[in-house]
C-alpha atoms as a PDB file:
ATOM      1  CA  UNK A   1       1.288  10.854 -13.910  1.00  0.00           C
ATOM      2  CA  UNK A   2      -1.440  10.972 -16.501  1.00  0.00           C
ATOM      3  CA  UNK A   3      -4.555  13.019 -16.214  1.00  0.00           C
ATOM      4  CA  UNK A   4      -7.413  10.323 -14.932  1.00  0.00           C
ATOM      5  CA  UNK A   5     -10.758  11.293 -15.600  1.00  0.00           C
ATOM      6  CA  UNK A   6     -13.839   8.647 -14.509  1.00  0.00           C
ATOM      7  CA  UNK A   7     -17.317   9.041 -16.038  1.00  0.00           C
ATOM      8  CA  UNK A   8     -19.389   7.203 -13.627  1.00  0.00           C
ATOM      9  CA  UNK A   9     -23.071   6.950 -12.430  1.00  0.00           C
ATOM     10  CA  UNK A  10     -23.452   7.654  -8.763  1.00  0.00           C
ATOM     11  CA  UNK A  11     -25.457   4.599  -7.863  1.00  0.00           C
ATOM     12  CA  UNK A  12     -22.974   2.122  -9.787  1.00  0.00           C
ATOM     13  CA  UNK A  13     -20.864  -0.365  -8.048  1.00  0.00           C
ATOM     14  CA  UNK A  14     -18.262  -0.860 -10.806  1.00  0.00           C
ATOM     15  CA  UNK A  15     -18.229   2.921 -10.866  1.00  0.00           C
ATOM     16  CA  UNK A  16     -17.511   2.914  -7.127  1.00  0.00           C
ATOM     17  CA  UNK A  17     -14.899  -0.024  -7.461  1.00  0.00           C
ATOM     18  CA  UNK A  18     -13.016   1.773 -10.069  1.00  0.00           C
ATOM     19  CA  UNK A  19     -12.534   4.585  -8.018  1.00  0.00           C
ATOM     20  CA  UNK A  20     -11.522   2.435  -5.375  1.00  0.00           C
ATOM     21  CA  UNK A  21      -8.915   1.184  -7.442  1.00  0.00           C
ATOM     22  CA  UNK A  22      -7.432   4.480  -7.465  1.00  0.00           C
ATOM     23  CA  UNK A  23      -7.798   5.525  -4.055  1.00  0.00           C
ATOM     24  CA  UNK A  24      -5.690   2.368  -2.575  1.00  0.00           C
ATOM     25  CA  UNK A  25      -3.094   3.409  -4.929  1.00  0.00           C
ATOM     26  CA  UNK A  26      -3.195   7.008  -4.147  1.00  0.00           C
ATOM     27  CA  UNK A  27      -3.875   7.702  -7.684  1.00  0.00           C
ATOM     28  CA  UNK A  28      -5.217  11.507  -8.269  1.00  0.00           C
ATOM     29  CA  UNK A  29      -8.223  11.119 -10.617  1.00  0.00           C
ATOM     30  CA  UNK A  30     -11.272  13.494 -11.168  1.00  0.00           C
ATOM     31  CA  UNK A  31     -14.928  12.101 -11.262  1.00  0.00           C
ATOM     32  CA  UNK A  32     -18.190  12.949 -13.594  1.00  0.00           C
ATOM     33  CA  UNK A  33     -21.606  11.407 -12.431  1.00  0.00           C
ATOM     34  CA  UNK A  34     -23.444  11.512 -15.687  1.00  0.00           C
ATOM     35  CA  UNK A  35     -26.623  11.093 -13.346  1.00  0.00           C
ATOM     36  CA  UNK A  36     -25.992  14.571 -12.160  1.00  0.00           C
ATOM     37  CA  UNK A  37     -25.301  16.311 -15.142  1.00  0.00           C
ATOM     38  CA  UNK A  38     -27.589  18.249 -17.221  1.00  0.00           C
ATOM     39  CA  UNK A  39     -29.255  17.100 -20.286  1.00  0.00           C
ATOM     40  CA  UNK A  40     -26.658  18.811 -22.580  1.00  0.00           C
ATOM     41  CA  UNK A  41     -23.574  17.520 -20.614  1.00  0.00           C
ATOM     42  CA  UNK A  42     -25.007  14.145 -20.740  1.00  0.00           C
ATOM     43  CA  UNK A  43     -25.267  14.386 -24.518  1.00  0.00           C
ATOM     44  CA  UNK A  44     -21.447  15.950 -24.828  1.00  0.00           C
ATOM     45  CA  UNK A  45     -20.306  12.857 -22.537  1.00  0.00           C
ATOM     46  CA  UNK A  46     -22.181   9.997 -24.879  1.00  0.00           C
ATOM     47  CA  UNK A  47     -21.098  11.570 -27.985  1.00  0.00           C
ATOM     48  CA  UNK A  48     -17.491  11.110 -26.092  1.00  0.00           C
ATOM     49  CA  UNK A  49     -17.624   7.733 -25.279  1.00  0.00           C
ATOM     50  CA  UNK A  50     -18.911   7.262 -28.630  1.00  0.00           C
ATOM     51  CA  UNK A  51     -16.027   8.847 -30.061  1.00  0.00           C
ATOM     52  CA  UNK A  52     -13.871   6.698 -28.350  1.00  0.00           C
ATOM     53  CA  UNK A  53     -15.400   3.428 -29.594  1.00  0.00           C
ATOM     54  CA  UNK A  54     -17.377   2.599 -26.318  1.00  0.00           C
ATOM     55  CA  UNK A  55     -20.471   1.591 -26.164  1.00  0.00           C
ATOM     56  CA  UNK A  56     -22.120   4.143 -23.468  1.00  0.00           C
ATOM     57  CA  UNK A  57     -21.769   2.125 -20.361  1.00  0.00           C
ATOM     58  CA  UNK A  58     -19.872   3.120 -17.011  1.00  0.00           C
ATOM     59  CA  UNK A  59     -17.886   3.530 -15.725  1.00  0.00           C
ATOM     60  CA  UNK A  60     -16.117   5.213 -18.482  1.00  0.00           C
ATOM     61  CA  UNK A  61     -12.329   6.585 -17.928  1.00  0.00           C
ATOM     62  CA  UNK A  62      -9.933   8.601 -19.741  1.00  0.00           C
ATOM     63  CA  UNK A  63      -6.019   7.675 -19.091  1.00  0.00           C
ATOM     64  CA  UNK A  64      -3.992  10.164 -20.484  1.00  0.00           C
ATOM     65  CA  UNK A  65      -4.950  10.252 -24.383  1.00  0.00           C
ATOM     66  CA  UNK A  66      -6.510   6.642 -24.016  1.00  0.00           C
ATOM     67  CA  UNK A  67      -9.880   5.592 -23.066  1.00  0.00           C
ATOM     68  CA  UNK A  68     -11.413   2.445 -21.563  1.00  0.00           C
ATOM     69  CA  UNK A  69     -14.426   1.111 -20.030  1.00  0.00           C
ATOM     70  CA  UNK A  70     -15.490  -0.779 -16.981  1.00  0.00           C
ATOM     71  CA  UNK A  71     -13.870  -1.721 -14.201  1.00  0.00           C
ATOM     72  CA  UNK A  72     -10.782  -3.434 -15.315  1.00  0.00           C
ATOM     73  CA  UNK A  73      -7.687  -3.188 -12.689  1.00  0.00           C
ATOM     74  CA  UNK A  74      -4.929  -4.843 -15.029  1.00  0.00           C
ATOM     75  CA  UNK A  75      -6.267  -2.655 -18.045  1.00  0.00           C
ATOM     76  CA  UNK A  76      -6.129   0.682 -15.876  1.00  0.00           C
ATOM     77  CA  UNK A  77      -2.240  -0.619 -14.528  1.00  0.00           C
ATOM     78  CA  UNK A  78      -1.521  -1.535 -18.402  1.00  0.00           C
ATOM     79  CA  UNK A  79      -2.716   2.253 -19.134  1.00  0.00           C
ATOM     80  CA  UNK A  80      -0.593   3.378 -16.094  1.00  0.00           C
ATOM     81  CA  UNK A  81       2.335   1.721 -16.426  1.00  0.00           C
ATOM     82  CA  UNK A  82       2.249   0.291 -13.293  1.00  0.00           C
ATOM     83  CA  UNK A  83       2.910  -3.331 -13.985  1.00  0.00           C
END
């Protein structure tokens, strides 16, 4: 299985759905509140998401070597595979 990583915000309730998403499915994934990083990590994440072409809003996930944004079930089973 690819590596899953979800930058979120810990308020957010497409952050929360996303990982939703992957707990029904028994997905592993690992989770970054941006809200409850420091100042630098914030700035390392946005220059990430920038990287990648997004525009800086959560949640933001890494499939694998691919990145996408928001909460978008048939673009995270696309990235997986599963469908």
């Amino acid at each position: 299985m690819k590596k899953i990583t979800i930058y979120a915000l810990s308020t957010c309730l497409w952050c929360k759905k996303t990982k939703k998403y992957f707990e029904d499915r028994n997905i592993k994934f690992e989770t970054v509140d941006y809200d409850k990083q420091d100042e630098a990590h914030q700035e390392a994440m946005m220059a990430e998401m920038r990287a990648a072409n997004c525009s800086g809003s959560f949640p933001f996930l890494k499939i694998g070597a691919a990145c996408t944004q928001g909460y978008n079930p048939e673009e995270f089973d696309k990235l997986l595979k599963l469908k």
